[in-house]
C-alpha atoms as a PDB file:
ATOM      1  CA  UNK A   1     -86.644 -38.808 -74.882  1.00  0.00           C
ATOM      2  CA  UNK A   2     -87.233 -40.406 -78.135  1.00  0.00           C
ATOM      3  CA  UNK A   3     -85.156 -43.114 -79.860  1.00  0.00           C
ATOM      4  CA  UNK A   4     -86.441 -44.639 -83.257  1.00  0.00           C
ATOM      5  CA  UNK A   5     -84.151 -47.425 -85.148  1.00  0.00           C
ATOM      6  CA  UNK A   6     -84.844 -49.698 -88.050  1.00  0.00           C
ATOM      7  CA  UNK A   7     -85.561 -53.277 -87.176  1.00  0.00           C
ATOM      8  CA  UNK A   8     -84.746 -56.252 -89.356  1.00  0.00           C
ATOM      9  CA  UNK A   9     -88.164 -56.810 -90.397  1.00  0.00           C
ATOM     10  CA  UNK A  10     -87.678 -53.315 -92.647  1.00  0.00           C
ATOM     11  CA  UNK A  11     -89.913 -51.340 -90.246  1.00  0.00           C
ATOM     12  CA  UNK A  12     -89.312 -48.467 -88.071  1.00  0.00           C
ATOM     13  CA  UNK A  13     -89.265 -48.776 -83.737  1.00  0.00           C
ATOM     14  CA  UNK A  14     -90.298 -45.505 -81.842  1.00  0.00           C
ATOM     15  CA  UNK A  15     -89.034 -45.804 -78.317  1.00  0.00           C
ATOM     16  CA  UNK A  16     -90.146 -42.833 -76.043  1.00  0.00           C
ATOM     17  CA  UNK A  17     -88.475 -43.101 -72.323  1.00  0.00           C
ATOM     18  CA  UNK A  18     -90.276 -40.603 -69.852  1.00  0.00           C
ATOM     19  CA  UNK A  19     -88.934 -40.521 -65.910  1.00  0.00           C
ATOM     20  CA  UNK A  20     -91.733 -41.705 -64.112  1.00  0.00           C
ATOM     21  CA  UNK A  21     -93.638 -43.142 -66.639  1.00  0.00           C
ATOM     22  CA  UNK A  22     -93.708 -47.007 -68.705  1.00  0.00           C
ATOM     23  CA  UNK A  23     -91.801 -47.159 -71.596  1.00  0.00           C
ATOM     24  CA  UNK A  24     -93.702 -46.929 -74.821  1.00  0.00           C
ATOM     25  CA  UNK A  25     -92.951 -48.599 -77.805  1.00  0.00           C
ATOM     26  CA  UNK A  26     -94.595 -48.313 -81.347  1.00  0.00           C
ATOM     27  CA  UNK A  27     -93.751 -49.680 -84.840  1.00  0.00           C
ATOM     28  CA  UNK A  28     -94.361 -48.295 -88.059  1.00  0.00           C
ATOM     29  CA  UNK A  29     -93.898 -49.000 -91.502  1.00  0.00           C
ATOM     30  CA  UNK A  30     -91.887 -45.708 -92.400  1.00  0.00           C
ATOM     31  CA  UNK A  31     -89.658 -43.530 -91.118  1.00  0.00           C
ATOM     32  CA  UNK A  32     -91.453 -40.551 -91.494  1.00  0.00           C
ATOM     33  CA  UNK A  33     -94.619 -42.110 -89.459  1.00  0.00           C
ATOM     34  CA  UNK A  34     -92.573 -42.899 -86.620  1.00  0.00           C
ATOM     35  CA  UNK A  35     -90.986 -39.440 -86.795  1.00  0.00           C
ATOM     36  CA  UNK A  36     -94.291 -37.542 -86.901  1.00  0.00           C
ATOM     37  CA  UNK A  37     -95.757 -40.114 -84.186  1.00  0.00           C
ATOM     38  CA  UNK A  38     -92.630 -38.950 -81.551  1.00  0.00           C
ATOM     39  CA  UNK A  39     -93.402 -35.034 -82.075  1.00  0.00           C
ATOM     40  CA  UNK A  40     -96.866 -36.211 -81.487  1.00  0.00           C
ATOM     41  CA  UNK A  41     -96.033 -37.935 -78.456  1.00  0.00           C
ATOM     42  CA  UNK A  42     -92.737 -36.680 -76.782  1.00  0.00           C
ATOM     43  CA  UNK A  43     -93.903 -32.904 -76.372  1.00  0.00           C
ATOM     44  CA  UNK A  44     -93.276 -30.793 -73.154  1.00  0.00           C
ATOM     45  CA  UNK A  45     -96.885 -29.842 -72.467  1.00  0.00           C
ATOM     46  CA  UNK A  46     -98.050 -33.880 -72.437  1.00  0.00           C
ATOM     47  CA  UNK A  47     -99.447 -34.531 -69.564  1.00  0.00           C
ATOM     48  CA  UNK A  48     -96.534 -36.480 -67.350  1.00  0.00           C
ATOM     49  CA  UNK A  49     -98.892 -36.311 -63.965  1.00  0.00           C
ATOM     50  CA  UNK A  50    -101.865 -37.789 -62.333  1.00  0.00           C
ATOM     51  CA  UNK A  51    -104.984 -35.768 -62.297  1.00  0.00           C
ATOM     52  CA  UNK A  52    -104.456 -35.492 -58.423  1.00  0.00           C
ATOM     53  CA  UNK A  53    -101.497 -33.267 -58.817  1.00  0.00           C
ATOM     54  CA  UNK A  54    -103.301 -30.627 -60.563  1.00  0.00           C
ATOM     55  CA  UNK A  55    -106.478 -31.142 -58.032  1.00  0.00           C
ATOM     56  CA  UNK A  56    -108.537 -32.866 -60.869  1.00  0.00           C
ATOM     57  CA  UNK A  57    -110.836 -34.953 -59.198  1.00  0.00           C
ATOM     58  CA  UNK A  58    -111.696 -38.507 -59.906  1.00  0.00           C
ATOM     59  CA  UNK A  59    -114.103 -37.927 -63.444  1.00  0.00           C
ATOM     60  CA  UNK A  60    -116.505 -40.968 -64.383  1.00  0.00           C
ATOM     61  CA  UNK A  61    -117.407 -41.080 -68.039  1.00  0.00           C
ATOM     62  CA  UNK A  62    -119.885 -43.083 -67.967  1.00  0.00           C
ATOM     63  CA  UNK A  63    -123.315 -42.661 -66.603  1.00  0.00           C
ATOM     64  CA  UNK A  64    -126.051 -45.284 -65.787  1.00  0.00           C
ATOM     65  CA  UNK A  65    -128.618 -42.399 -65.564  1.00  0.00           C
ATOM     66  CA  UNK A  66    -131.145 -42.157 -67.756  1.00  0.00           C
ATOM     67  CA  UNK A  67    -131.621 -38.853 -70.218  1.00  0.00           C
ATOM     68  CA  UNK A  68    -135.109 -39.463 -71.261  1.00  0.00           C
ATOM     69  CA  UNK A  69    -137.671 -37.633 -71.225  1.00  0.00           C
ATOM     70  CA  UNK A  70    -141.381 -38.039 -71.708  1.00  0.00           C
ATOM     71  CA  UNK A  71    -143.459 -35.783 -74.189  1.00  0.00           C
ATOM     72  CA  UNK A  72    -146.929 -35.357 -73.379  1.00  0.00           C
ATOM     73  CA  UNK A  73    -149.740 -35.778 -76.065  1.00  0.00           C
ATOM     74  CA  UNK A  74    -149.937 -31.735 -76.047  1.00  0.00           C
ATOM     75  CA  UNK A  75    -146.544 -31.055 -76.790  1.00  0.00           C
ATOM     76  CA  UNK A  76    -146.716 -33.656 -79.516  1.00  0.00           C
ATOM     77  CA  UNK A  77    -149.432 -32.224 -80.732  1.00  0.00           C
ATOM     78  CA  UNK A  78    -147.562 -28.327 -81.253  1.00  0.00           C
ATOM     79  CA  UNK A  79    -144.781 -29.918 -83.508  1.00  0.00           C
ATOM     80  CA  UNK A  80    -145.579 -28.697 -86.956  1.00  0.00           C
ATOM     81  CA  UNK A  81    -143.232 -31.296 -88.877  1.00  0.00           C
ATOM     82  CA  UNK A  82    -145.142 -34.382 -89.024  1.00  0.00           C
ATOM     83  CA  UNK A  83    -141.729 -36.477 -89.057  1.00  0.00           C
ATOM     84  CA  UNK A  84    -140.078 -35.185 -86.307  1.00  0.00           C
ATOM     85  CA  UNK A  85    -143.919 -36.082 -84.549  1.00  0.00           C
ATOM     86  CA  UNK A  86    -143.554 -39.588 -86.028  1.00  0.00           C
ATOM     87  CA  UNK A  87    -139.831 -40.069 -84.433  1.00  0.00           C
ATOM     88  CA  UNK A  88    -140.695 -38.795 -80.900  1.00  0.00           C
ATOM     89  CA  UNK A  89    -144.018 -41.115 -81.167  1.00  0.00           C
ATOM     90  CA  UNK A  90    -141.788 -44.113 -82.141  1.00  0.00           C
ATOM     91  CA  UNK A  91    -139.633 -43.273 -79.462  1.00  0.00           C
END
């Protein structure tokens, strides 16, 4: 549920209460922001559960493994665009 007043500073408080989750509060300098931030926000289909419940494991977004790869002096030597050469060298 969404509740958005006018506070005495002349700006515009967006209060959206969900049951089992924190309060969240956002200020804006017009009405129509705050507005368009709620239907943003407040929608049914938000997720309002863990991952857990819908048997989404734990993710990790970050990575410490490396990507690189090494290009031998062969397959250097097959790419026709003498920049794309140059980067791959540099690299």
């Amino acid at each position: 549920m969404a509740t958005i007043t006018k506070t005495p500073s002349n700006t515009w408080k967006a209060i959206i209460r969900k049951r089992g989750w924190p309060t969240t509060i956002k200020t804006f300098r017009t009405q129509r922001d705050a507005e368009d931030w709620v239907r943003k926000v407040d929608k049914q289909n938000v997720v309002v559960r863990p991952n857990e419940h819908y048997g989404i494991p734990y993710r990790r977004f970050v990575t410490h493994e490396s990507k690189a790869q090494s290009v031998t002096r062969e397959k250097l030597d097959k790419i026709l665009d003498p920049h794309i050469c140059m980067t791959l060298e540099l690299q």
